[in-house]
PDB file of N, CA and C in Angstrom:
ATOM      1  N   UNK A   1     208.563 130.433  60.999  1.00  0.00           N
ATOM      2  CA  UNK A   1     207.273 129.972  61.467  1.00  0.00           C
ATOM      3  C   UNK A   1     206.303 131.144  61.573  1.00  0.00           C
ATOM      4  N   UNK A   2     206.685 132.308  62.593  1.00  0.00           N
ATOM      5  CA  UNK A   2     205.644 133.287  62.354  1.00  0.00           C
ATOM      6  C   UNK A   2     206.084 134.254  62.092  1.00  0.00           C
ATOM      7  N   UNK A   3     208.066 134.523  61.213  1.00  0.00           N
ATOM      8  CA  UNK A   3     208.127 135.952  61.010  1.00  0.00           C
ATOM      9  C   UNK A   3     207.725 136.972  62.237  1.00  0.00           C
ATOM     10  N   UNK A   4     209.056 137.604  62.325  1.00  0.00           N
ATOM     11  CA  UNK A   4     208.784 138.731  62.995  1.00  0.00           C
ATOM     12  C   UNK A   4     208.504 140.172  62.144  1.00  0.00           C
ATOM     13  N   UNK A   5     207.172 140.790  62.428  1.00  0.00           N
ATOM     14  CA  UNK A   5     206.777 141.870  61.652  1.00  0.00           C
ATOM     15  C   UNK A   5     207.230 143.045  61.595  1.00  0.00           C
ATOM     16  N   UNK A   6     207.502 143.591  60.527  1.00  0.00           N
ATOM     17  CA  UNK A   6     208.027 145.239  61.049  1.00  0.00           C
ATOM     18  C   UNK A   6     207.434 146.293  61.668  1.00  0.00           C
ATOM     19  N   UNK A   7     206.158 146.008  62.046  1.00  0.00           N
ATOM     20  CA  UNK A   7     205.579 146.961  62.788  1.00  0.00           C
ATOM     21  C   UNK A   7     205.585 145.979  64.454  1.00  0.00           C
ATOM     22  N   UNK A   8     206.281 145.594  65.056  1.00  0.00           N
ATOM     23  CA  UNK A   8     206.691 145.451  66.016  1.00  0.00           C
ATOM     24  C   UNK A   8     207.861 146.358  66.536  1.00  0.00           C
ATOM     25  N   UNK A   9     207.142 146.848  67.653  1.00  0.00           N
ATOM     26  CA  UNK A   9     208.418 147.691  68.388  1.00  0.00           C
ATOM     27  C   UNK A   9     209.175 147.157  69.374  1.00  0.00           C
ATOM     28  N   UNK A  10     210.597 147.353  68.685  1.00  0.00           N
ATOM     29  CA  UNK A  10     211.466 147.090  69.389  1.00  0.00           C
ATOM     30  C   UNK A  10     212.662 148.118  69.925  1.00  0.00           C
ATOM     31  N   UNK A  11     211.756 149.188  70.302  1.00  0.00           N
ATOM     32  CA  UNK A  11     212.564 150.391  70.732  1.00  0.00           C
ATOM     33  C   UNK A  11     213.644 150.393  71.924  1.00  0.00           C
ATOM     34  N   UNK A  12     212.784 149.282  73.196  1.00  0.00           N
ATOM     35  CA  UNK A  12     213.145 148.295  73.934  1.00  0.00           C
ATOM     36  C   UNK A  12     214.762 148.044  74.239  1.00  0.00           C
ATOM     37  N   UNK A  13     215.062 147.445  72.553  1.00  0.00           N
ATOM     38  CA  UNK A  13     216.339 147.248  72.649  1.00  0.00           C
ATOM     39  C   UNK A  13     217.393 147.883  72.626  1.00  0.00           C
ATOM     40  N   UNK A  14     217.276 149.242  72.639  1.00  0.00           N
ATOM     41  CA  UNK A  14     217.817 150.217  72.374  1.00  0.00           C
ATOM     42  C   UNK A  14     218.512 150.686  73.297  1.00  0.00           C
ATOM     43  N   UNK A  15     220.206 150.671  73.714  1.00  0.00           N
ATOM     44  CA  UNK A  15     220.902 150.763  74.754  1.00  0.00           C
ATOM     45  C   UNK A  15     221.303 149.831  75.731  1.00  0.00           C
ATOM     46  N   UNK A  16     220.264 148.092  75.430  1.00  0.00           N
ATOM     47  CA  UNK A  16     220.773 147.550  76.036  1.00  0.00           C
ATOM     48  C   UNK A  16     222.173 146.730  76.296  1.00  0.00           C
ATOM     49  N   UNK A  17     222.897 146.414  77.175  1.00  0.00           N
ATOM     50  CA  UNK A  17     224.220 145.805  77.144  1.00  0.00           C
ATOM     51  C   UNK A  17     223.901 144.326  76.934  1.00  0.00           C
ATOM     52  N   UNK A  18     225.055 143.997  75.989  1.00  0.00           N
ATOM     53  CA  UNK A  18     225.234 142.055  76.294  1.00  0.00           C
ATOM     54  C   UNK A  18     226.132 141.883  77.633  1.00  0.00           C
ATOM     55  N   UNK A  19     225.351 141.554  78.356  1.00  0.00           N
ATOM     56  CA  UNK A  19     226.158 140.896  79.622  1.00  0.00           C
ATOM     57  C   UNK A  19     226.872 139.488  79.562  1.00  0.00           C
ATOM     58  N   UNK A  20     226.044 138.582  79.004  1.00  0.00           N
ATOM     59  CA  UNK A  20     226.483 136.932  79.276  1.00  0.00           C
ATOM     60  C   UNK A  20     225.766 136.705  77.519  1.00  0.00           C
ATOM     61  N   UNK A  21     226.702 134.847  77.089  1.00  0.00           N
ATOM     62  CA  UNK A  21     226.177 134.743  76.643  1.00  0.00           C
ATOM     63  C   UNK A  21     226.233 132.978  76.650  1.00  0.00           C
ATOM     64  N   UNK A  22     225.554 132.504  76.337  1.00  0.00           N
ATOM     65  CA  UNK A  22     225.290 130.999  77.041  1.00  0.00           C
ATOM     66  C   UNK A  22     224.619 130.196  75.882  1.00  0.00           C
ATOM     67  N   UNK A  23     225.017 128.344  75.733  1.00  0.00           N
ATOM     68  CA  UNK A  23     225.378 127.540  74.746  1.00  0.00           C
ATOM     69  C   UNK A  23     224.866 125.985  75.509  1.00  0.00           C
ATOM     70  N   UNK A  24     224.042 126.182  74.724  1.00  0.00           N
ATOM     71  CA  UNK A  24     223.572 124.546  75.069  1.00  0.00           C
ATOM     72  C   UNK A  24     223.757 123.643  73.553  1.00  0.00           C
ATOM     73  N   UNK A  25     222.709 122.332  73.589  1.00  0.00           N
ATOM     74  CA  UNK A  25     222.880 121.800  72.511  1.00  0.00           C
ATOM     75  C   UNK A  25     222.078 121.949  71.298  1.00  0.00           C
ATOM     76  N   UNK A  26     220.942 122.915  71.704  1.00  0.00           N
ATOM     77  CA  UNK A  26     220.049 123.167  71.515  1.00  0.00           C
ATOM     78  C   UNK A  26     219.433 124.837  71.357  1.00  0.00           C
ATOM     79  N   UNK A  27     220.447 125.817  71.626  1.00  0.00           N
ATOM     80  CA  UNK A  27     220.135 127.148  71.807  1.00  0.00           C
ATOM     81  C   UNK A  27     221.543 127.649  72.128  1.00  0.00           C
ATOM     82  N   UNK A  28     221.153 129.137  71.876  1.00  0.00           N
ATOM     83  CA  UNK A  28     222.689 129.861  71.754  1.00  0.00           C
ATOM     84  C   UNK A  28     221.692 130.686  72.321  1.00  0.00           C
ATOM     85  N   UNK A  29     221.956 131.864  73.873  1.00  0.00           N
ATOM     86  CA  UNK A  29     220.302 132.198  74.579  1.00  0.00           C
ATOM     87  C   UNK A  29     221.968 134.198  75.205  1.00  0.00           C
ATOM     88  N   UNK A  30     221.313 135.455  74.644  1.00  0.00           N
ATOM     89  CA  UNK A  30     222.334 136.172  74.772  1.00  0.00           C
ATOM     90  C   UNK A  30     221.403 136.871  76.058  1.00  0.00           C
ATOM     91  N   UNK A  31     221.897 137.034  76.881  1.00  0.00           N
ATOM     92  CA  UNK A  31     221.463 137.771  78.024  1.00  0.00           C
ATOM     93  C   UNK A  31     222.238 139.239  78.290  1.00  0.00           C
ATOM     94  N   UNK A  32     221.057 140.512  78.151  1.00  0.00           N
ATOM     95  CA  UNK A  32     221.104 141.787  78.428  1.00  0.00           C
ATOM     96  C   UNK A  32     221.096 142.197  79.635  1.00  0.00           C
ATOM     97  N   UNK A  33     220.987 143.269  79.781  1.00  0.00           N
ATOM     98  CA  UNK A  33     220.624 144.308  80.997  1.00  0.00           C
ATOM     99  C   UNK A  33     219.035 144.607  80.900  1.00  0.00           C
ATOM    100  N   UNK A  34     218.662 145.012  81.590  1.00  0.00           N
ATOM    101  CA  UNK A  34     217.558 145.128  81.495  1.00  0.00           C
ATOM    102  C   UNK A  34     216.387 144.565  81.438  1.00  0.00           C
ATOM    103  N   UNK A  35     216.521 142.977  81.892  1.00  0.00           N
ATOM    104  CA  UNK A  35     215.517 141.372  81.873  1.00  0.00           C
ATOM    105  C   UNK A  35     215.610 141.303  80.403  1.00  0.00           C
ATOM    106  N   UNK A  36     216.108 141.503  79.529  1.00  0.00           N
ATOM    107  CA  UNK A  36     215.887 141.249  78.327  1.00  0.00           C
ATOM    108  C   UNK A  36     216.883 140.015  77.594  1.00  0.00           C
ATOM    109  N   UNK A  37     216.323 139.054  77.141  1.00  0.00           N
ATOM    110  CA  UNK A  37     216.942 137.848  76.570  1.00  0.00           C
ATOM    111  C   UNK A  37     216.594 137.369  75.428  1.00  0.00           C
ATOM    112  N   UNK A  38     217.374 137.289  74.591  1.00  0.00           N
ATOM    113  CA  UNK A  38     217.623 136.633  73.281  1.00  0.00           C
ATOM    114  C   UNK A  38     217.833 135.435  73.104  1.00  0.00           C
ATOM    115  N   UNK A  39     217.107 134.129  72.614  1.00  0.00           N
ATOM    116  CA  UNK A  39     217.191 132.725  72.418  1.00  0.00           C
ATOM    117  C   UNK A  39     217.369 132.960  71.453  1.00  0.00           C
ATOM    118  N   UNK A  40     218.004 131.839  70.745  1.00  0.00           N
ATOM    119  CA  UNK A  40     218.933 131.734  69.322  1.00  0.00           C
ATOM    120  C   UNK A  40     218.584 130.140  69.058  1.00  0.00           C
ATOM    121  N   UNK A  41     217.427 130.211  68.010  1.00  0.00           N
ATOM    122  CA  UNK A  41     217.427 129.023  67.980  1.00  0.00           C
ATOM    123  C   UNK A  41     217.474 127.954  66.154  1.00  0.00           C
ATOM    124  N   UNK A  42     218.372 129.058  65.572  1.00  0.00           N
ATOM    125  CA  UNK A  42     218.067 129.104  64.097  1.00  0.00           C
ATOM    126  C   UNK A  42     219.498 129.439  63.792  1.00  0.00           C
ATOM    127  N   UNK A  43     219.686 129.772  62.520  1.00  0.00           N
ATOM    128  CA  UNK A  43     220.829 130.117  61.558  1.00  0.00           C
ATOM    129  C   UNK A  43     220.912 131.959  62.263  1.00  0.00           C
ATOM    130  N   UNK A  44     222.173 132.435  62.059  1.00  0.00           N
ATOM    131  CA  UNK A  44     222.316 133.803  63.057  1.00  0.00           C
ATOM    132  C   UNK A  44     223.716 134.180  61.245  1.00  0.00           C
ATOM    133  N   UNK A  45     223.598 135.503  61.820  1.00  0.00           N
ATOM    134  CA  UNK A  45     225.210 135.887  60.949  1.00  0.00           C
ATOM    135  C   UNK A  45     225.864 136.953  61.866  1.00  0.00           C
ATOM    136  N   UNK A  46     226.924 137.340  61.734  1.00  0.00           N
ATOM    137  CA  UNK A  46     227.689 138.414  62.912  1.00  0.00           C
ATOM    138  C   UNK A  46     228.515 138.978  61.709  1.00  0.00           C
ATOM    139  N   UNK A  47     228.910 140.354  62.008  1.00  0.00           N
ATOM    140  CA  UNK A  47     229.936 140.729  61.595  1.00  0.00           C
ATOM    141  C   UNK A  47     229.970 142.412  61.293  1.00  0.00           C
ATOM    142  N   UNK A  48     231.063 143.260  60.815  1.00  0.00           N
ATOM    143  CA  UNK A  48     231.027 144.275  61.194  1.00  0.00           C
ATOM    144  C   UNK A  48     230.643 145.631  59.633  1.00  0.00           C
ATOM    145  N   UNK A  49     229.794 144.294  58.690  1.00  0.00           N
ATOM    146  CA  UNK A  49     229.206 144.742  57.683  1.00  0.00           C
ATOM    147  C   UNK A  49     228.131 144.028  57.573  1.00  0.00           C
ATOM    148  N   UNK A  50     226.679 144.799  57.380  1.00  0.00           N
ATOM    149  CA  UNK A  50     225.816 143.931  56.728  1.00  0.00           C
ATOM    150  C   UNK A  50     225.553 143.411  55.714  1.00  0.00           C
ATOM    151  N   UNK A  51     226.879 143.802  54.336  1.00  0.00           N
ATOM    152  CA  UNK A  51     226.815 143.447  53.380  1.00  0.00           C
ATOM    153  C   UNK A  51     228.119 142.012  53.453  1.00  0.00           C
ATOM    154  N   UNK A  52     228.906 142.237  54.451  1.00  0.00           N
ATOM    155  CA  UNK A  52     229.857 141.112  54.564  1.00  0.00           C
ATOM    156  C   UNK A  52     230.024 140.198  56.255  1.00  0.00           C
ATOM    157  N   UNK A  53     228.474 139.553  56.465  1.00  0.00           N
ATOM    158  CA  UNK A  53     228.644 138.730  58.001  1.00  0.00           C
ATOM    159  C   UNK A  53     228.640 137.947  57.213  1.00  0.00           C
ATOM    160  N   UNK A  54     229.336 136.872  58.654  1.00  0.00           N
ATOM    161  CA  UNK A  54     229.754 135.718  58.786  1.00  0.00           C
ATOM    162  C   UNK A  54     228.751 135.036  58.840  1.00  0.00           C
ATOM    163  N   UNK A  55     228.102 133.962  58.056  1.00  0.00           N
ATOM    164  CA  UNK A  55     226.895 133.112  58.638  1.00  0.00           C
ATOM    165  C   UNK A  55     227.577 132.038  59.689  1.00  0.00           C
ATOM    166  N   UNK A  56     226.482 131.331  60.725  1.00  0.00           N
ATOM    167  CA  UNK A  56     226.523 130.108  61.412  1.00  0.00           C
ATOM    168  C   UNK A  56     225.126 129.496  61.053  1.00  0.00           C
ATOM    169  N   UNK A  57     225.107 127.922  61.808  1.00  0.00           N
ATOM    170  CA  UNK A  57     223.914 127.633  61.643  1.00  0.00           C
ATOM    171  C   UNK A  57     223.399 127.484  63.326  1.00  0.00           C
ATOM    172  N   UNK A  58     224.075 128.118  64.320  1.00  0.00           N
ATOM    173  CA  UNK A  58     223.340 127.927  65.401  1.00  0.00           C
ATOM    174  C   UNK A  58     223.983 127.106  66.814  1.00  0.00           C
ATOM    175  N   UNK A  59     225.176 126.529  66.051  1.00  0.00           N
ATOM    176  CA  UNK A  59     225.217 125.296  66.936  1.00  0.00           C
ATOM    177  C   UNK A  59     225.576 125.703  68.455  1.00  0.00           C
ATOM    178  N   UNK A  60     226.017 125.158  69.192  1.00  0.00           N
ATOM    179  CA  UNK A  60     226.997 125.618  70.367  1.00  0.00           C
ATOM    180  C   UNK A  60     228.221 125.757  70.565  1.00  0.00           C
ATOM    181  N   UNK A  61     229.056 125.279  69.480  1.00  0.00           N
ATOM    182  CA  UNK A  61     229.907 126.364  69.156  1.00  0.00           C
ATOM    183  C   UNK A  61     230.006 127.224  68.472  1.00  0.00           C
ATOM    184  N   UNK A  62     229.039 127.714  67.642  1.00  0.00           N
ATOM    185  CA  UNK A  62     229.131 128.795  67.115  1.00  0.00           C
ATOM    186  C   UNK A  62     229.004 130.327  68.188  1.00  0.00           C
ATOM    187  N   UNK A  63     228.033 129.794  69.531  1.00  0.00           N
ATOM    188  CA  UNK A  63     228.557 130.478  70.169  1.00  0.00           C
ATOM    189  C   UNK A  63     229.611 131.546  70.543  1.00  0.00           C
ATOM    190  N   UNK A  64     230.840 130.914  69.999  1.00  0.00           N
ATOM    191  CA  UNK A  64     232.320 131.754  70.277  1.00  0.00           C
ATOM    192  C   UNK A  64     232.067 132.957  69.052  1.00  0.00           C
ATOM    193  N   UNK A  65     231.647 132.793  68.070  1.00  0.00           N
ATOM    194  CA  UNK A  65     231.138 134.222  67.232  1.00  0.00           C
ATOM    195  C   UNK A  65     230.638 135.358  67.772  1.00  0.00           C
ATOM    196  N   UNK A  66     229.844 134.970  68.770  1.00  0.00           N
ATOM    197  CA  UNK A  66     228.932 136.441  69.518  1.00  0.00           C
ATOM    198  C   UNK A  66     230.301 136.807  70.464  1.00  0.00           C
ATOM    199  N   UNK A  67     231.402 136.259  71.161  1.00  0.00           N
ATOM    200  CA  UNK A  67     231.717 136.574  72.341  1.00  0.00           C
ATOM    201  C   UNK A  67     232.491 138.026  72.237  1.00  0.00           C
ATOM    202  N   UNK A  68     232.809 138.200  70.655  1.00  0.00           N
ATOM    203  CA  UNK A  68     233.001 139.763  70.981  1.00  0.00           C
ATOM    204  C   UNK A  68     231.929 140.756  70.958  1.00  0.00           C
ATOM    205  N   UNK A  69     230.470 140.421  71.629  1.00  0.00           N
ATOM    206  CA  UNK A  69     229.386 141.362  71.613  1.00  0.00           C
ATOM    207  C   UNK A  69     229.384 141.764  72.539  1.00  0.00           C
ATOM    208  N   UNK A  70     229.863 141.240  74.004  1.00  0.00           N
ATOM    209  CA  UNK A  70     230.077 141.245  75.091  1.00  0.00           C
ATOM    210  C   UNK A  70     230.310 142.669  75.597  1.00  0.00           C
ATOM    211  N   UNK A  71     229.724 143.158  76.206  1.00  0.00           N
ATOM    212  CA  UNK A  71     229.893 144.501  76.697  1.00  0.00           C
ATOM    213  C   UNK A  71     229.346 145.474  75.793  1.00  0.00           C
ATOM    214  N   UNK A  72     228.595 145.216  74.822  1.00  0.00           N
ATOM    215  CA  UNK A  72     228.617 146.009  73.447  1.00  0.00           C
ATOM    216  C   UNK A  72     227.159 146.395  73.682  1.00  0.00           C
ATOM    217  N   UNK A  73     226.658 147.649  73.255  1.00  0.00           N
ATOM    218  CA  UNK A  73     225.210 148.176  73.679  1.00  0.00           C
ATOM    219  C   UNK A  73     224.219 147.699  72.276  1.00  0.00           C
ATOM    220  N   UNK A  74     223.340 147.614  72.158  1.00  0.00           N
ATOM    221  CA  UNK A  74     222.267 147.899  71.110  1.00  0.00           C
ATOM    222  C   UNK A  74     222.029 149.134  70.762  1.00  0.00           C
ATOM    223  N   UNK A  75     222.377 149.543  69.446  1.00  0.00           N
ATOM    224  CA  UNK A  75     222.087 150.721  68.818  1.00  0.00           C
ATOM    225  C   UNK A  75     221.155 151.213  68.177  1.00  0.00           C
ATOM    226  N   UNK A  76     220.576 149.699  67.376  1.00  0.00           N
ATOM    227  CA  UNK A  76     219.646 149.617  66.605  1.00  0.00           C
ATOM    228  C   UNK A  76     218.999 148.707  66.307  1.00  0.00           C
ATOM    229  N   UNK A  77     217.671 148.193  65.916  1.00  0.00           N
ATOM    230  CA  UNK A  77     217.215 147.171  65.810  1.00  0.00           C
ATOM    231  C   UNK A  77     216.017 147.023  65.395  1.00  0.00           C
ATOM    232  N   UNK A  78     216.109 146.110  64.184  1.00  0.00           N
ATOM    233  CA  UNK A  78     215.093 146.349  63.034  1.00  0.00           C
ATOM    234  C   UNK A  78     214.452 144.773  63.090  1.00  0.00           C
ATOM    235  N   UNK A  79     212.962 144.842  62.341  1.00  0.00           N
ATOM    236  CA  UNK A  79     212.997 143.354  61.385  1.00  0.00           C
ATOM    237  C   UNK A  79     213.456 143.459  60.096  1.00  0.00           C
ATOM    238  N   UNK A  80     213.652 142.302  59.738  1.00  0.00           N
ATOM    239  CA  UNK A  80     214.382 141.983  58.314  1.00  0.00           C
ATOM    240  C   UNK A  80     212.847 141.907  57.645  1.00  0.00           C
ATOM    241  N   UNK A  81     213.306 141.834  55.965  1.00  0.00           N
ATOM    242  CA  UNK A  81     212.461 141.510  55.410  1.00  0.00           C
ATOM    243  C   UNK A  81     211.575 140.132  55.139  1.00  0.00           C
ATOM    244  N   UNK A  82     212.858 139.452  55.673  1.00  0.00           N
ATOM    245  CA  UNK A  82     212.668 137.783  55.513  1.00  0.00           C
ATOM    246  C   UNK A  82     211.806 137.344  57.146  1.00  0.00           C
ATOM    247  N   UNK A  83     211.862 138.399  57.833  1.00  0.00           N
ATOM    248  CA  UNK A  83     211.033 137.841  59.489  1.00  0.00           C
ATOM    249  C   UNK A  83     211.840 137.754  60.163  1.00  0.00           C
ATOM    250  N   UNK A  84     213.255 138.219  59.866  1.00  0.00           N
ATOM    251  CA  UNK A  84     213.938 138.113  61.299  1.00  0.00           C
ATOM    252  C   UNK A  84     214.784 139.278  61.859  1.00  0.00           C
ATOM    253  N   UNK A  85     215.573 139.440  62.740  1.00  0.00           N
ATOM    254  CA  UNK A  85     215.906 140.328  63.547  1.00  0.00           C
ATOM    255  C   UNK A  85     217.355 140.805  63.244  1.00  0.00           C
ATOM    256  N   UNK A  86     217.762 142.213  63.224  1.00  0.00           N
ATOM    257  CA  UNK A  86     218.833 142.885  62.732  1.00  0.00           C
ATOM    258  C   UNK A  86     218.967 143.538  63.982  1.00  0.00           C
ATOM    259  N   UNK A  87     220.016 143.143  64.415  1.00  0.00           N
ATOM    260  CA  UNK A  87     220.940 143.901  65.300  1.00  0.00           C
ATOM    261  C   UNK A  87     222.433 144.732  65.193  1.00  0.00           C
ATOM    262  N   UNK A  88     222.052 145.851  65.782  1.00  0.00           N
ATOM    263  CA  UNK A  88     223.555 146.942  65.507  1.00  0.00           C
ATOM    264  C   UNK A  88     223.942 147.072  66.702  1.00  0.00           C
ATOM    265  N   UNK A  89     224.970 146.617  67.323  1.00  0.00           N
ATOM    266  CA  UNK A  89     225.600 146.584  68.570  1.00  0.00           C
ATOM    267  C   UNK A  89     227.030 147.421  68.587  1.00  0.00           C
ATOM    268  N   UNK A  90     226.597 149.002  68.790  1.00  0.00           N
ATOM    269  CA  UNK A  90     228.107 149.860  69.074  1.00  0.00           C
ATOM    270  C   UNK A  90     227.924 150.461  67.464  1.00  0.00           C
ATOM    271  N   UNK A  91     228.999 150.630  67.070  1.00  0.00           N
ATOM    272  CA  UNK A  91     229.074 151.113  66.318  1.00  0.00           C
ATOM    273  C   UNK A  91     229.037 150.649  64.682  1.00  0.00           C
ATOM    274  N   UNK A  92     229.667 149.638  64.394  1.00  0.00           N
ATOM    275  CA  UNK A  92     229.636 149.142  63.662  1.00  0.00           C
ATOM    276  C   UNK A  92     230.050 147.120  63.277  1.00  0.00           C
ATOM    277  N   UNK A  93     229.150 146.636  64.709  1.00  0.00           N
ATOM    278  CA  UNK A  93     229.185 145.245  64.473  1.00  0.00           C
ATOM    279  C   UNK A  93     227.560 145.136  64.601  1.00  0.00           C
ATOM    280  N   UNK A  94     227.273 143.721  63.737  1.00  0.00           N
ATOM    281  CA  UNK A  94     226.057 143.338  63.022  1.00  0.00           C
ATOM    282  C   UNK A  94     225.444 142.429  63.758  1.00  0.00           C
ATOM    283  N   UNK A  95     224.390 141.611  64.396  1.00  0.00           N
ATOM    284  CA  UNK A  95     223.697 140.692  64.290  1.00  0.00           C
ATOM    285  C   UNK A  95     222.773 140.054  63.689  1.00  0.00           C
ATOM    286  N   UNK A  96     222.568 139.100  62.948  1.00  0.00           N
ATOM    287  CA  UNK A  96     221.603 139.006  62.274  1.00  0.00           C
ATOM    288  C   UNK A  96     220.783 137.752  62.714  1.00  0.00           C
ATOM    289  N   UNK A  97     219.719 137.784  63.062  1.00  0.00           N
ATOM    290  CA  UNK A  97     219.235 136.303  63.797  1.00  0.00           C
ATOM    291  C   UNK A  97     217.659 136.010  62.196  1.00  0.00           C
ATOM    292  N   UNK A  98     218.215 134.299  61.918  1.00  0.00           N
ATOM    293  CA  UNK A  98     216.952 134.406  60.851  1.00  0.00           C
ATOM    294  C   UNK A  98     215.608 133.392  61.419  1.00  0.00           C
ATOM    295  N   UNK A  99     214.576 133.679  60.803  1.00  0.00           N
ATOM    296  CA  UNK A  99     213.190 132.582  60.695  1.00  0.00           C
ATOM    297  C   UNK A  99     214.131 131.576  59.813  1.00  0.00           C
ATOM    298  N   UNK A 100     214.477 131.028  60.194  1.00  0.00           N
ATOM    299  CA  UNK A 100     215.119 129.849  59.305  1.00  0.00           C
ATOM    300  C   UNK A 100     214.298 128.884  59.266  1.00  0.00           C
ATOM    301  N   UNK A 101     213.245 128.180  59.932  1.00  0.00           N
ATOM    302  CA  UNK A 101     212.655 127.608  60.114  1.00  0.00           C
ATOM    303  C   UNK A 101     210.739 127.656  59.627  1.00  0.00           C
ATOM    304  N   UNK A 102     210.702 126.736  58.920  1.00  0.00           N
ATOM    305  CA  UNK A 102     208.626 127.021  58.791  1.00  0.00           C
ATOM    306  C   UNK A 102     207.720 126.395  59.882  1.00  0.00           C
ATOM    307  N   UNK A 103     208.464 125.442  60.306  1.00  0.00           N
ATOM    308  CA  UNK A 103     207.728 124.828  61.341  1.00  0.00           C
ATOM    309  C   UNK A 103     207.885 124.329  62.854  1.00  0.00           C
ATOM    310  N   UNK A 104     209.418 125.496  63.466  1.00  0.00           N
ATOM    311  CA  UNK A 104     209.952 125.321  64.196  1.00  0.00           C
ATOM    312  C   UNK A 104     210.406 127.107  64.781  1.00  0.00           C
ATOM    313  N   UNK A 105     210.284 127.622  65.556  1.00  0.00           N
ATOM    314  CA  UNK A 105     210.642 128.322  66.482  1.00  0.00           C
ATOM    315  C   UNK A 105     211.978 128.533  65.986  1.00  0.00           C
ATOM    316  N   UNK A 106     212.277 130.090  65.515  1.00  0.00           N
ATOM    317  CA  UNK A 106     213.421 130.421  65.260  1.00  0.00           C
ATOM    318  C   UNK A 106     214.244 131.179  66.458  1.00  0.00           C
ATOM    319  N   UNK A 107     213.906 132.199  67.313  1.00  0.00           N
ATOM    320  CA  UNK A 107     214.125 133.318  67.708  1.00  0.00           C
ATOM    321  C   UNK A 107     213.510 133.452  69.091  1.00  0.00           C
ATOM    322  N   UNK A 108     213.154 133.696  70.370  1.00  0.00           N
ATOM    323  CA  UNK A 108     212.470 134.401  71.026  1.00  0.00           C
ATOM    324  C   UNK A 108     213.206 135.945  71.265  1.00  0.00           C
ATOM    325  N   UNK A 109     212.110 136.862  71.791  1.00  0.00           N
ATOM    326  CA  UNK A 109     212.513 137.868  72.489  1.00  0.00           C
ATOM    327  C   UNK A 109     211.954 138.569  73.600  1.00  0.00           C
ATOM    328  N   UNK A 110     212.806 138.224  74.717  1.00  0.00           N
ATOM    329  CA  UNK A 110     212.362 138.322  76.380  1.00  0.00           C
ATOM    330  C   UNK A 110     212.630 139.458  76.804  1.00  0.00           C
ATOM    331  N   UNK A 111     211.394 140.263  77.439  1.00  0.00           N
ATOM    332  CA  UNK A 111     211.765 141.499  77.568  1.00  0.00           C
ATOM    333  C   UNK A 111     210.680 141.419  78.989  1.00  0.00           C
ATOM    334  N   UNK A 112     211.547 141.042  80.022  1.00  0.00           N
ATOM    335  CA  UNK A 112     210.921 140.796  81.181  1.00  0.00           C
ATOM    336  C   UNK A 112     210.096 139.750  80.976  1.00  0.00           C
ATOM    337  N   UNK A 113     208.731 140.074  81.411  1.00  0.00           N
ATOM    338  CA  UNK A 113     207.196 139.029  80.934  1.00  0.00           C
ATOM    339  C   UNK A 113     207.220 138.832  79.742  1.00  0.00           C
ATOM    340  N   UNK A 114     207.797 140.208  78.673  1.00  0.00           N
ATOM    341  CA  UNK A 114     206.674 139.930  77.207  1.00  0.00           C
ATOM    342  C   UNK A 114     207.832 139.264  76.936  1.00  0.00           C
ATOM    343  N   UNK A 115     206.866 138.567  75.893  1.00  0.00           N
ATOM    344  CA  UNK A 115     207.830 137.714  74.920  1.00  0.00           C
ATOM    345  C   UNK A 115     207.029 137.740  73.449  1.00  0.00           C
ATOM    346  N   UNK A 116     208.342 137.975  72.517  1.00  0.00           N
ATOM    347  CA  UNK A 116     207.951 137.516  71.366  1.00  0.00           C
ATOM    348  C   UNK A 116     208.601 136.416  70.978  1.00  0.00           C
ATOM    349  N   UNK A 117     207.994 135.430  69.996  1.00  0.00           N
ATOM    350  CA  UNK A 117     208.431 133.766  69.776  1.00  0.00           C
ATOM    351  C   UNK A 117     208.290 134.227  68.145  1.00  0.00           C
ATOM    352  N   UNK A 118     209.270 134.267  67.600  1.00  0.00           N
ATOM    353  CA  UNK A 118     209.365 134.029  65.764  1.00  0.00           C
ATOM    354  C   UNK A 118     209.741 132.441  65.451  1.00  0.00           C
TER     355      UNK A 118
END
């Protein structure tokens, strides 16, 4: 819907921990340290190559994919080319959250007050 841009800083994310991570019918929502929260509301991929993740499409059980992020810091964190969000958690596991959507809300990112909505 609105692509997330690469000149958005997300320096932010940098060091934060996954504390919790939580599954409705409707959202897969990863909660950090630091007021910072991740809604998941689109197609996501995980895994410990970016040339070889796992895709999901979101559901609530796909949920159980993130649960080894758990405790795991943010290392790095980019936009994609396609508008969505690349996550490096530790050393070498992946997140990938996409704009899967043109006319629907893929992504938020809660960082206390601010929020960005892709």
């Amino acid at each position: 819907m609105y692509k997330l841009g690469k000149d958005v800083d997300l320096n932010f994310l940098n060091g934060a921990v996954v504390e919790q991570i939580c599954a409705s019918s409707s959202a897969i929502i990863i909660n950090l340290d630091r007021m910072i929260r991740l809604t998941i509301l689109s197609d996501f991929a995980v895994g410990n190559s970016t040339n070889d993740l796992a895709h999901y499409n979101g559901s609530a059980a796909d949920a159980s994919a993130l649960f080894p992020l758990l405790g795991g810091s943010i290392s790095g964190a980019a936009a994609t080319d396609l508008g969505g969000l690349l996550l490096r958690i530790g050393v070498d596991t992946y997140l990938e959250i996409f704009d899967s959507s043109e006319h629907y809300e893929s992504f938020w990112i809660a960082n206390g007050d601010d929020l960005i909505v892709v």
